[in-house]
C-alpha atoms as a PDB file:
ATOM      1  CA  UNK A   1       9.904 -12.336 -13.664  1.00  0.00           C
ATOM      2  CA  UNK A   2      10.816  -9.057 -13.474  1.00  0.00           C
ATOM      3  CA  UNK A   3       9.788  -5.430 -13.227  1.00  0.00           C
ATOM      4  CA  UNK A   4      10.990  -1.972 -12.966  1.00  0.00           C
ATOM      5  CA  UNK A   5       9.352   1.017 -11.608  1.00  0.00           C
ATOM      6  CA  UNK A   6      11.271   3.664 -14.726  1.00  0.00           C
ATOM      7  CA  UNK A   7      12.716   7.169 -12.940  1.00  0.00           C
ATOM      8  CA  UNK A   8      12.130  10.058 -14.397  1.00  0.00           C
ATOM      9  CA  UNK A   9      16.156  11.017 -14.273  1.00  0.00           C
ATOM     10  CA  UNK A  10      19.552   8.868 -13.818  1.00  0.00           C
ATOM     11  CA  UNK A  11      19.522   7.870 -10.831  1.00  0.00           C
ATOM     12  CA  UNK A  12      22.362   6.021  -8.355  1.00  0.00           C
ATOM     13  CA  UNK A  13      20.318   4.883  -5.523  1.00  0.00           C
ATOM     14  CA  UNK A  14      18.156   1.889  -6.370  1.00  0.00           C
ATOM     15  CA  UNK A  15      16.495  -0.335  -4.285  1.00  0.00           C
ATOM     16  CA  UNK A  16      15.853  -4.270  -5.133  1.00  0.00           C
ATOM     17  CA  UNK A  17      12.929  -6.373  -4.161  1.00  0.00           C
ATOM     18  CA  UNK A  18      13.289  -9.754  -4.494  1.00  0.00           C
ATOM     19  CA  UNK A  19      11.181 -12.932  -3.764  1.00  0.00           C
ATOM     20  CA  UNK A  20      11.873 -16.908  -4.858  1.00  0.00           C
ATOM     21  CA  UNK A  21      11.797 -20.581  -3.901  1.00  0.00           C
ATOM     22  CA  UNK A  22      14.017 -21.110  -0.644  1.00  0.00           C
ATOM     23  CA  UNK A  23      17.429 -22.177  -1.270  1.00  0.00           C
ATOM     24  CA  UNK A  24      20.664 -21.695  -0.206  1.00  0.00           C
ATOM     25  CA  UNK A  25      23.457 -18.959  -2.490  1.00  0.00           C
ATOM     26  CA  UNK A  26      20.549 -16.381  -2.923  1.00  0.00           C
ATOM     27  CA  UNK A  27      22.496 -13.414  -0.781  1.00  0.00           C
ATOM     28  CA  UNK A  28      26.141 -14.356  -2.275  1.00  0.00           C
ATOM     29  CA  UNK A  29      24.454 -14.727  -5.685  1.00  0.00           C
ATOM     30  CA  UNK A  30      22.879 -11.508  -5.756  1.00  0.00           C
ATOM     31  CA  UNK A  31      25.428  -9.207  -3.806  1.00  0.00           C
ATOM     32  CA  UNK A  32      27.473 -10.749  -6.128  1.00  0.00           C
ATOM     33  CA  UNK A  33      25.819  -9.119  -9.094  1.00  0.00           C
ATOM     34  CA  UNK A  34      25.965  -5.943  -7.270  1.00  0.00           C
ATOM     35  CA  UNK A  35      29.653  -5.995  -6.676  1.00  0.00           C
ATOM     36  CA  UNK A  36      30.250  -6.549 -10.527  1.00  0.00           C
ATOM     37  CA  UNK A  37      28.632  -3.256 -10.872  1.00  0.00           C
ATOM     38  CA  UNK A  38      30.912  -1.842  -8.287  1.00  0.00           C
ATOM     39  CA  UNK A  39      27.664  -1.053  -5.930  1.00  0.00           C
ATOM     40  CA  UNK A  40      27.517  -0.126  -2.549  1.00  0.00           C
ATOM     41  CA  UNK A  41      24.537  -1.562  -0.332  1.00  0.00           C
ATOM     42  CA  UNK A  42      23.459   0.989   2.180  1.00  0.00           C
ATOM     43  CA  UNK A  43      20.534  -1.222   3.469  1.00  0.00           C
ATOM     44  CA  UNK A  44      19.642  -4.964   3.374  1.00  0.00           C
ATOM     45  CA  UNK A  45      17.051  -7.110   4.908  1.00  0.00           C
ATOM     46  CA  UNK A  46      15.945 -10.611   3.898  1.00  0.00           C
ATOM     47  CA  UNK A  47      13.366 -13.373   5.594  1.00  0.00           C
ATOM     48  CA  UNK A  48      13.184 -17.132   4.893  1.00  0.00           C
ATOM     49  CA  UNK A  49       9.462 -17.915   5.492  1.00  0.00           C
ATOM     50  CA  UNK A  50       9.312 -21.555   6.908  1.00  0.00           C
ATOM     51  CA  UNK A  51       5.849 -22.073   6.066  1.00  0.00           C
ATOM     52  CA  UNK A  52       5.643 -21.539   2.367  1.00  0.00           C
ATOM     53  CA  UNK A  53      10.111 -21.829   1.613  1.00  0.00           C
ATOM     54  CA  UNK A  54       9.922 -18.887   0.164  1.00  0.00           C
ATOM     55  CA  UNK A  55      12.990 -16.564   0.606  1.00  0.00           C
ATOM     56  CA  UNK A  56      12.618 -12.467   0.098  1.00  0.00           C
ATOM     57  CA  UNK A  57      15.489  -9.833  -0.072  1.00  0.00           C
ATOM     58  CA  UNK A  58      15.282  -5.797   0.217  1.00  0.00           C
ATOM     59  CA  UNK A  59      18.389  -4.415  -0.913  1.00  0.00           C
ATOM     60  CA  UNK A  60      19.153  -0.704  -1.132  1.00  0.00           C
ATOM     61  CA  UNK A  61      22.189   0.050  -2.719  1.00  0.00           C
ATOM     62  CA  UNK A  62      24.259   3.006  -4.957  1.00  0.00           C
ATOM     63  CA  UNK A  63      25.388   2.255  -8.574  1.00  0.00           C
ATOM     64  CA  UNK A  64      26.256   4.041 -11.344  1.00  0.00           C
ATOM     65  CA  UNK A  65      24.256   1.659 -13.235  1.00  0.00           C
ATOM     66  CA  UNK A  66      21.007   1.865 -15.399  1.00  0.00           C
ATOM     67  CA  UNK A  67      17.884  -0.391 -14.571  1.00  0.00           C
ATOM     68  CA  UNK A  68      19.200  -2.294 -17.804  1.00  0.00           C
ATOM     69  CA  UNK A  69      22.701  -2.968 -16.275  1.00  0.00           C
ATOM     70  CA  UNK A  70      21.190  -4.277 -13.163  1.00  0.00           C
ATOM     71  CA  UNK A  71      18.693  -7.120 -14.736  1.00  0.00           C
ATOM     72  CA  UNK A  72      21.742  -8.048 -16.974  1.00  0.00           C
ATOM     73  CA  UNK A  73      23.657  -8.590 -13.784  1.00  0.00           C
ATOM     74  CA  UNK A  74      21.511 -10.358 -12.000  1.00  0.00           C
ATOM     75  CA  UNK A  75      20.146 -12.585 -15.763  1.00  0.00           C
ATOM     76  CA  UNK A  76      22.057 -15.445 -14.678  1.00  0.00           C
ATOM     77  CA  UNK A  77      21.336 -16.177 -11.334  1.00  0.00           C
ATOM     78  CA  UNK A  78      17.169 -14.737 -11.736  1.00  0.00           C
ATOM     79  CA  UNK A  79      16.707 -17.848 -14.221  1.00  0.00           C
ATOM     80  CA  UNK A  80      18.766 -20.619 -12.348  1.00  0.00           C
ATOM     81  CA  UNK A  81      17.221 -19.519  -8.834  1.00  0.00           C
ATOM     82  CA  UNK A  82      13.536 -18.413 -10.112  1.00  0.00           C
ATOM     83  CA  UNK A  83      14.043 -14.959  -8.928  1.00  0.00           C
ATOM     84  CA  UNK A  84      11.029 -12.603  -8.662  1.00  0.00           C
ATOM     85  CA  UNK A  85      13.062  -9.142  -9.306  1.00  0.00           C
ATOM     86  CA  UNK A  86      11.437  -5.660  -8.656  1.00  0.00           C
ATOM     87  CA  UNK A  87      13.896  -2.454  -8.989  1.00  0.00           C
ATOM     88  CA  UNK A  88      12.861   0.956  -8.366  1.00  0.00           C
ATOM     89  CA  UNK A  89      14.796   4.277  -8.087  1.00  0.00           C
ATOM     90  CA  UNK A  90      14.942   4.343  -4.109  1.00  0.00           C
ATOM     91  CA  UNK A  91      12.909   7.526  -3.234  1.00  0.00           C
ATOM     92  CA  UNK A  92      10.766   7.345  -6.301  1.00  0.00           C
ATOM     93  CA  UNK A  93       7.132   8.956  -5.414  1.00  0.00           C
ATOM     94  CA  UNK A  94       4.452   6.553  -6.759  1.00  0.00           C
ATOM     95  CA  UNK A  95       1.266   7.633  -8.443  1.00  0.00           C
ATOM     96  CA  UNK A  96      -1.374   7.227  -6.193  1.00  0.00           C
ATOM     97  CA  UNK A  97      -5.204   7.702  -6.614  1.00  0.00           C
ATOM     98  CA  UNK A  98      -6.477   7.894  -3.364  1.00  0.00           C
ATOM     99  CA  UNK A  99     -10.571   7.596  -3.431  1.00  0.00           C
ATOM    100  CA  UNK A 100     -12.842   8.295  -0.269  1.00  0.00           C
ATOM    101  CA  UNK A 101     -16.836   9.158   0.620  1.00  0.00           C
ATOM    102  CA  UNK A 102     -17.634  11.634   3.207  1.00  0.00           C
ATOM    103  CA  UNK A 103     -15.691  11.233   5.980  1.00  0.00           C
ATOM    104  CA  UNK A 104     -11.801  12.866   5.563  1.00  0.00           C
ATOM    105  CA  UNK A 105      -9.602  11.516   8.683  1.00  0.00           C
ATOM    106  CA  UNK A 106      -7.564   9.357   6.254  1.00  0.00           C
ATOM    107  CA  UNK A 107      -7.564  11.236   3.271  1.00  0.00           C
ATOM    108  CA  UNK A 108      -6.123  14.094   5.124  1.00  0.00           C
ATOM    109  CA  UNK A 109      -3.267  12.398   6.887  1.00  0.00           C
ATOM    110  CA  UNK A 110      -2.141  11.196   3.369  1.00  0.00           C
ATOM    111  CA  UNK A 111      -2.264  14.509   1.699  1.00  0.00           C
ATOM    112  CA  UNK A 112      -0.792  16.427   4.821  1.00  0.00           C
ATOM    113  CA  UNK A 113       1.862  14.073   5.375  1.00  0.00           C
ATOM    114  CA  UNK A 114       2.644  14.217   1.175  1.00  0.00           C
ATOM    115  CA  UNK A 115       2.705  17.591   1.187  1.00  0.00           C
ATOM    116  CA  UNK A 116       5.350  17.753   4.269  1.00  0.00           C
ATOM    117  CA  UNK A 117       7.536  15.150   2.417  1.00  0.00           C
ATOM    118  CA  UNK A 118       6.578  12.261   5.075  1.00  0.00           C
ATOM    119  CA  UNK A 119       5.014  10.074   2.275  1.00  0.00           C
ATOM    120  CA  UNK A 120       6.884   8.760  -0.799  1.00  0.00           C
ATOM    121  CA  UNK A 121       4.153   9.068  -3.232  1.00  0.00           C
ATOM    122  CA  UNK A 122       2.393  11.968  -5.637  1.00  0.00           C
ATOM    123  CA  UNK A 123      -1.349  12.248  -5.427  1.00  0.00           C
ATOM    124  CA  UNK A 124      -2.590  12.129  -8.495  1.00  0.00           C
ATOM    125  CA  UNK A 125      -6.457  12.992  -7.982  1.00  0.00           C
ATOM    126  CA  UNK A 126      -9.255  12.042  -5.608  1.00  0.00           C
ATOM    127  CA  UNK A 127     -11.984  10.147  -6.099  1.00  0.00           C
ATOM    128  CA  UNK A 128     -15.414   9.871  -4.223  1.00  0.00           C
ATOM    129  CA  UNK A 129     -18.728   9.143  -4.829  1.00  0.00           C
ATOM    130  CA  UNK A 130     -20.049  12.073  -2.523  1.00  0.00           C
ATOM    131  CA  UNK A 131     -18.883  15.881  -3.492  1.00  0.00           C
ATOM    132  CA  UNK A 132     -18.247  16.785   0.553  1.00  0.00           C
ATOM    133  CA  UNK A 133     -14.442  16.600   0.036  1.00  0.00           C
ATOM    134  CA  UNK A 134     -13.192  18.212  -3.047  1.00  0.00           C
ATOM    135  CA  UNK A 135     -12.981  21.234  -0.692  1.00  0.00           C
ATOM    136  CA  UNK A 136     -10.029  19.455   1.369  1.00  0.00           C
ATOM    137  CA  UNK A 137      -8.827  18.063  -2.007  1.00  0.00           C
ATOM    138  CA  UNK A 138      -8.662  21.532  -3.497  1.00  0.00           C
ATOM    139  CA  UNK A 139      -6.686  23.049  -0.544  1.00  0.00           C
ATOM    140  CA  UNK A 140      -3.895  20.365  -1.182  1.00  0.00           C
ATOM    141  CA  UNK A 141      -3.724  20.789  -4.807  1.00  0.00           C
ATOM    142  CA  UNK A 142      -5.086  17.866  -6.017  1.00  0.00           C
ATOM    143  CA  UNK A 143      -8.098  17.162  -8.671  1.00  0.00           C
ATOM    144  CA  UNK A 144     -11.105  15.996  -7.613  1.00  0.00           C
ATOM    145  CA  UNK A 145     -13.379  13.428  -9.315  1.00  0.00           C
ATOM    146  CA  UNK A 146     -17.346  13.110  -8.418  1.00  0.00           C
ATOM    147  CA  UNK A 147     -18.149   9.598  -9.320  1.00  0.00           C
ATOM    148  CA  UNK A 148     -21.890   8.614  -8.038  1.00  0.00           C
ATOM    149  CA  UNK A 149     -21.886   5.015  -6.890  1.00  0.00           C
ATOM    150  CA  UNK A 150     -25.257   3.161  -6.349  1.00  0.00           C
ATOM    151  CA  UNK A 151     -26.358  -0.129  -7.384  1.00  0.00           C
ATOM    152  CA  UNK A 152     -27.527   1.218 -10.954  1.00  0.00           C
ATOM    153  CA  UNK A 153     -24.293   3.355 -11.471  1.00  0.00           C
ATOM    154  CA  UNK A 154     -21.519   0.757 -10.036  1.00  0.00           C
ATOM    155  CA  UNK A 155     -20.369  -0.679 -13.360  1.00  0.00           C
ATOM    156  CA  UNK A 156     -20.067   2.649 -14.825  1.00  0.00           C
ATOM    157  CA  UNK A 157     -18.000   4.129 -11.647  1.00  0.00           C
ATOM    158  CA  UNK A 158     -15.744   1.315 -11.409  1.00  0.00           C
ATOM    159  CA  UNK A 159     -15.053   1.980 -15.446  1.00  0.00           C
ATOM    160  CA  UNK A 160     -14.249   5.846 -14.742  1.00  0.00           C
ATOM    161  CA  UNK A 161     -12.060   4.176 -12.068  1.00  0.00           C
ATOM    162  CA  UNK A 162      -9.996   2.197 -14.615  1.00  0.00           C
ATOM    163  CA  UNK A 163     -10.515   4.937 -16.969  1.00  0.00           C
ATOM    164  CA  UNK A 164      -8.564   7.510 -14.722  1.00  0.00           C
ATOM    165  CA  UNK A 165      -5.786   4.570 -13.652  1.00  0.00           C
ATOM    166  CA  UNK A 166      -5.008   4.450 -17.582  1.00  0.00           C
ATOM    167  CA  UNK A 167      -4.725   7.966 -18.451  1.00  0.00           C
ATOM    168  CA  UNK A 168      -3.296   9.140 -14.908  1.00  0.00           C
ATOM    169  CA  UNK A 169      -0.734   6.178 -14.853  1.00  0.00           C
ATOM    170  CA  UNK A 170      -2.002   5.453 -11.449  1.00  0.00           C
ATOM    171  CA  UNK A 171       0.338   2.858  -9.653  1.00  0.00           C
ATOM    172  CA  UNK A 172      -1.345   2.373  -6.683  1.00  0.00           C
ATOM    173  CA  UNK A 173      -5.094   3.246  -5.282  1.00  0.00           C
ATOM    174  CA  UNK A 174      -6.206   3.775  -1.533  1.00  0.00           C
ATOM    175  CA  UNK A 175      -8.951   3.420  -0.511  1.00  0.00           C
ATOM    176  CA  UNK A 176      -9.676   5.783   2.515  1.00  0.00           C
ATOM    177  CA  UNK A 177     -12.714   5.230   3.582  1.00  0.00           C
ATOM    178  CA  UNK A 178     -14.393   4.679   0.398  1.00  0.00           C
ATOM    179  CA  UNK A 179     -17.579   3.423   1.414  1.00  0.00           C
ATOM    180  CA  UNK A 180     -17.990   1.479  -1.426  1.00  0.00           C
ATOM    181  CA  UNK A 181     -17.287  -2.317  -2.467  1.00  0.00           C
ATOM    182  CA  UNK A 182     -15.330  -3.180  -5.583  1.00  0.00           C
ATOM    183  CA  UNK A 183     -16.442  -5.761  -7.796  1.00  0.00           C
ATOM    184  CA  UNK A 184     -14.441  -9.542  -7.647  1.00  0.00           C
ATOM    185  CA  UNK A 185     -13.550  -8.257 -11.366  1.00  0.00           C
ATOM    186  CA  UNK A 186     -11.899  -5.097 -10.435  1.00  0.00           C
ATOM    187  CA  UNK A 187      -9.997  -6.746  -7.670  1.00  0.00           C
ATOM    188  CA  UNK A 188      -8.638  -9.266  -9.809  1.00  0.00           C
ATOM    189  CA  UNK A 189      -7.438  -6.681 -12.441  1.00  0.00           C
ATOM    190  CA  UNK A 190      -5.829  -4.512  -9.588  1.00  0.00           C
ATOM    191  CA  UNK A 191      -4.216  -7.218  -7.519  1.00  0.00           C
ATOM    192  CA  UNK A 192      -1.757  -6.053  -5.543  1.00  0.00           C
ATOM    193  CA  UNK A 193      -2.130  -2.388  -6.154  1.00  0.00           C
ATOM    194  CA  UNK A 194      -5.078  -1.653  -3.752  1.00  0.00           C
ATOM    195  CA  UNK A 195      -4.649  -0.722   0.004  1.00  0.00           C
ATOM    196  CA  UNK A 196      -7.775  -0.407   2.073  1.00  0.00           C
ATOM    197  CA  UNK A 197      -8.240   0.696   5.842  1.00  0.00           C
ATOM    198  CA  UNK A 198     -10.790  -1.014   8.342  1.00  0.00           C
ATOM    199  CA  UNK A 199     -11.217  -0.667  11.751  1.00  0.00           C
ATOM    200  CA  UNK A 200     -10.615  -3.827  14.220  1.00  0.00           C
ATOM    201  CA  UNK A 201     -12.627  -4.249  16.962  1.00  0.00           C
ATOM    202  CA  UNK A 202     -12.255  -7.123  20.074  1.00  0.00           C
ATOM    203  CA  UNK A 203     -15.025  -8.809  19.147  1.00  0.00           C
ATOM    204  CA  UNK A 204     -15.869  -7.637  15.719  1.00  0.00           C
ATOM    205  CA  UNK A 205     -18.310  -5.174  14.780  1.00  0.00           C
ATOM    206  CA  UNK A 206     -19.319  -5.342  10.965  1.00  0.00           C
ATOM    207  CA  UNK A 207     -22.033  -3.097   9.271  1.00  0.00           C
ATOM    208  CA  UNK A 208     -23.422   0.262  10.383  1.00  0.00           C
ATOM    209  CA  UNK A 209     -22.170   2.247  12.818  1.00  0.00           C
ATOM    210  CA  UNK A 210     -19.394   0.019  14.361  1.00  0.00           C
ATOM    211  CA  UNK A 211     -18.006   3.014  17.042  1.00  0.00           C
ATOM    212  CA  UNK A 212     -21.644   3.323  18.569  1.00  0.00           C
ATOM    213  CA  UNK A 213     -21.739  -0.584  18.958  1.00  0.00           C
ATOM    214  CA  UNK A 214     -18.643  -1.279  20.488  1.00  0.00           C
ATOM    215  CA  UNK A 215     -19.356   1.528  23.045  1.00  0.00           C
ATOM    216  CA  UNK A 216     -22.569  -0.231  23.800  1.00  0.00           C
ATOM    217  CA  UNK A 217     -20.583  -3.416  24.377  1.00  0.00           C
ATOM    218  CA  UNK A 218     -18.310  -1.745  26.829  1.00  0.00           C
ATOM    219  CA  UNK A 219     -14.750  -2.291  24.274  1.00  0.00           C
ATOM    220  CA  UNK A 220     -11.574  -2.404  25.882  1.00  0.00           C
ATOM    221  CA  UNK A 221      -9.475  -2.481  22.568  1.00  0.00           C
ATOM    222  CA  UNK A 222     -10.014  -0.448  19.614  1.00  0.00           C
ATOM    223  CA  UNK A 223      -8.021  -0.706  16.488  1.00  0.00           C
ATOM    224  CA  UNK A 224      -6.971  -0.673  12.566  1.00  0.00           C
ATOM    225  CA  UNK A 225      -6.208  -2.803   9.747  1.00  0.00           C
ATOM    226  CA  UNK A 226      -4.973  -1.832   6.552  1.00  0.00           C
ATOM    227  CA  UNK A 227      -4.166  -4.481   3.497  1.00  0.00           C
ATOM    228  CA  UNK A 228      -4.194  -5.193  -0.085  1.00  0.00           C
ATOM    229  CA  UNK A 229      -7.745  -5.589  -1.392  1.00  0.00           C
ATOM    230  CA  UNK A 230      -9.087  -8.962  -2.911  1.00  0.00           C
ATOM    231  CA  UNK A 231     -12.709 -10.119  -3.529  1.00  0.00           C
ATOM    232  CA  UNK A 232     -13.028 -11.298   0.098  1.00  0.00           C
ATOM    233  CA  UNK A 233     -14.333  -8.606   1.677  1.00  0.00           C
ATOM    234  CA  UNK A 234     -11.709  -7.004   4.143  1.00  0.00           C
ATOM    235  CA  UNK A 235      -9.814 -10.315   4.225  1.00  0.00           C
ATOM    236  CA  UNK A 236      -6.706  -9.368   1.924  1.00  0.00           C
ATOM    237  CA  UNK A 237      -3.391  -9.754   2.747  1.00  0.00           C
ATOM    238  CA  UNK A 238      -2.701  -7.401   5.969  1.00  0.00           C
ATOM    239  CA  UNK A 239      -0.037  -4.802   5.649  1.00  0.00           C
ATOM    240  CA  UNK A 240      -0.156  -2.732   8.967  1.00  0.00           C
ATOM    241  CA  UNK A 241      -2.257  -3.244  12.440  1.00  0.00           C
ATOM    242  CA  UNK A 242      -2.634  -1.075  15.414  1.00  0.00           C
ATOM    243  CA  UNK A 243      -4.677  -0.853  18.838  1.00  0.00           C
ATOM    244  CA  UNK A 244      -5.644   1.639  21.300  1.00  0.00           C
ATOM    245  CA  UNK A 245      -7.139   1.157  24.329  1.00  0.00           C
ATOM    246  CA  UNK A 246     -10.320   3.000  25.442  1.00  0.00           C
ATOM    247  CA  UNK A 247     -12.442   2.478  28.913  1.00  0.00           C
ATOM    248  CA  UNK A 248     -15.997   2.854  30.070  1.00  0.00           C
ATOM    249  CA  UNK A 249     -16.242   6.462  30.829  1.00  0.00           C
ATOM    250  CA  UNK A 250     -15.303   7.795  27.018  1.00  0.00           C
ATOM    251  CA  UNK A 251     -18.316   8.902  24.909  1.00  0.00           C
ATOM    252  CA  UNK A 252     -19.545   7.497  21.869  1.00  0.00           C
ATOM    253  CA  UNK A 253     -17.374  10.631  19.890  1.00  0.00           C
ATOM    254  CA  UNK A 254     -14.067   9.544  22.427  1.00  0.00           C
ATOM    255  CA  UNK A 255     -14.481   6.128  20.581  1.00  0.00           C
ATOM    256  CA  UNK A 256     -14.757   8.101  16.573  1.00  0.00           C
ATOM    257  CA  UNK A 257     -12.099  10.482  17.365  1.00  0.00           C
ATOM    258  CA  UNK A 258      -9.796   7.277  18.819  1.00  0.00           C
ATOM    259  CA  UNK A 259     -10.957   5.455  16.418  1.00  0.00           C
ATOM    260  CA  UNK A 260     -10.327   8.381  13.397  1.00  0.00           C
ATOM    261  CA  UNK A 261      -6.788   8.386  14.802  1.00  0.00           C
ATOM    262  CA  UNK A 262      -5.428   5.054  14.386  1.00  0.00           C
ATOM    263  CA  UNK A 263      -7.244   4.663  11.160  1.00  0.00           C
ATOM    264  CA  UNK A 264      -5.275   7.440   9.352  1.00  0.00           C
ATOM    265  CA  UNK A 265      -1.743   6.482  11.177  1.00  0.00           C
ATOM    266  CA  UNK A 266      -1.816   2.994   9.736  1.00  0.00           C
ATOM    267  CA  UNK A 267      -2.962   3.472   6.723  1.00  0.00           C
ATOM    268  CA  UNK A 268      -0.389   5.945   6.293  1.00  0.00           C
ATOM    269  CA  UNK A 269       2.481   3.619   7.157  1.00  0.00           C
ATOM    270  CA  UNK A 270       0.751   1.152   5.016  1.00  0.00           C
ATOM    271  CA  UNK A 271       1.212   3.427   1.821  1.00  0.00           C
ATOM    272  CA  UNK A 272       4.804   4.079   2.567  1.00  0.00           C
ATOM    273  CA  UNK A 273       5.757   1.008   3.204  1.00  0.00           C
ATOM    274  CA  UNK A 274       4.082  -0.588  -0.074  1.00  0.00           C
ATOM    275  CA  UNK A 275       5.649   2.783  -1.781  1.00  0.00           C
ATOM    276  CA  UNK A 276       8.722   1.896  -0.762  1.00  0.00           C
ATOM    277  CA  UNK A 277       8.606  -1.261  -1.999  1.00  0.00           C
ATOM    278  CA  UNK A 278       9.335  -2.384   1.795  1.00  0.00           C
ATOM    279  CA  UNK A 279       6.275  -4.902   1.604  1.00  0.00           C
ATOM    280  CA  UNK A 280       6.627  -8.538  -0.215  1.00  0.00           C
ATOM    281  CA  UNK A 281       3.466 -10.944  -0.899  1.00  0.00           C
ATOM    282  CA  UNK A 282       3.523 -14.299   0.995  1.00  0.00           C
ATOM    283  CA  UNK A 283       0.502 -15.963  -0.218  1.00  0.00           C
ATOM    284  CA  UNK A 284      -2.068 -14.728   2.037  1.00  0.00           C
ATOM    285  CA  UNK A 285       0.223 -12.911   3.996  1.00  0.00           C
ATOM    286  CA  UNK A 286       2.999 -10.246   3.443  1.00  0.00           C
ATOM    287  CA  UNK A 287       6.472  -9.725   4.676  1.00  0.00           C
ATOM    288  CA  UNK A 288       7.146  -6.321   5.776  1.00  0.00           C
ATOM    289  CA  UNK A 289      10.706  -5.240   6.234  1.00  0.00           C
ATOM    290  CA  UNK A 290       9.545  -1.929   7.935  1.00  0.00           C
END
């Protein structure tokens, strides 16, 4: 299988994501197909993952080559060795609908780091069920969609969802801090193109509230999780983790504001890694060449 992410000029810097059964002749075999196109690899990192034999491969490279050239080098060798090929112009910004409720921490990181060049993707609206943040939307330039989300109105929101992915061409969604969970059948139909942010508490804290809670139970280590949504809830493959540690005499707004922090830095390196095409499914895990 194979898929290309189309550039919107000619473009010589391309970078190559690949994933397949273990073996051995994967890196001569596809280096090889490179060199018949004359290209030059700038970057290169590959993993063998003992536990499923899968092998994966992130290749950055300059050609003077079209996206067409490359899959008819590599033709050969992606049906005898059952490669899973993804090209992309390296650099390429990816459509991204980021949605989110009230609170902003996360949204804001990703639209202030876009808009300073830290984050390889183009923000192509915002969507929330609450109106609080088309105000912080509006500053960075981007539209801003108010779509209500209760029980009653869920099927509908989830269809201006899809609705907006169609026309907008939307690549990839975040969800940052969208208080909201998506339907088993939405998940399915967006595999792979959903990031979501939790926090990560030692022990857990799930439900309402979770900063005031761990407070109460005197937490050492707060942290953050972001990965690819599926229809087990916060369980998707995880992309990103981090920790901070916090102690007994911080207030219940030390833990937020901690808390607020290392939510919006890892999701943030989640999106640009995935953007980057720097992140490979393993089954229920993923192989980050960060």
């Amino acid at each position: 299988m194979s898929e290309t992410l189309e550039p919107t000029v000619s473009p010589t810097n391309w970078t190559l994501s690949i994933s397949c059964p273990d073996r051995a002749g994967i890196v001569h075999a596809v280096s090889g197909a490179l060199l018949r196109l004359d290209a030059n690899i700038t970057e290169s990192r590959q993993y063998g993952s003992p536990d499923s034999q899968q092998f994966f491969l992130r290749i950055e490279f300059e050609a003077d080559a079209t996206a067409d050239d490359i899959h008819a080098a590599l033709a050969a060798d992606a049906k005898r060795l059952q490669l899973d090929v993804k090209l992309a112009p390296t650099g390429r910004k990816m459509r991204t609908l980021i949605m989110a409720s009230k609170t902003g921490h996360c949204l804001n990181q990703l639209l202030f780091e876009h808009a300073n060049g830290g984050l390889p993707i183009e923000p192509v609206a915002v969507l929330s069920n609450h109106p609080d943040l088309a105000p912080m939307a509006e500053f960075y330039g981007v539209p801003f969609h108010h779509v209500p989300a209760t029980p009653e109105t869920k099927e509908a929101a989830e269809a201006a969802l899809l609705q907006l992915v169609d026309d907008l061409d939307v690549e990839l969604v975040v969800l940052a801090r969208y208080m909201q969970v998506l339907s088993p059948a939405l998940c399915q139909k967006m595999s792979g193109r959903i990031i979501n942010i939790h926090h990560s508490f030692l022990p857990g804290f799930k439900g309402a509230k979770p900063y005031q809670r761990a407070h109460a139970r005197g937490v050492k280590l707060i942290g953050a999780t972001a990965h690819y949504v599926t229809a087990d809830l916060d369980e998707g493959p995880i992309i990103e983790q981090d920790v901070t540690r916090v102690t007994h005499a911080q207030t219940n707004a030390d833990f937020v504001r901690a808390g607020s922090e290392i939510e919006a830095s890892v999701l943030a390196r989640a999106v640009n890694w995935h953007a980057q095409g720097r992140v490979i499914r393993d089954g229920q895990r993923t192989v980050v060449f960060a």
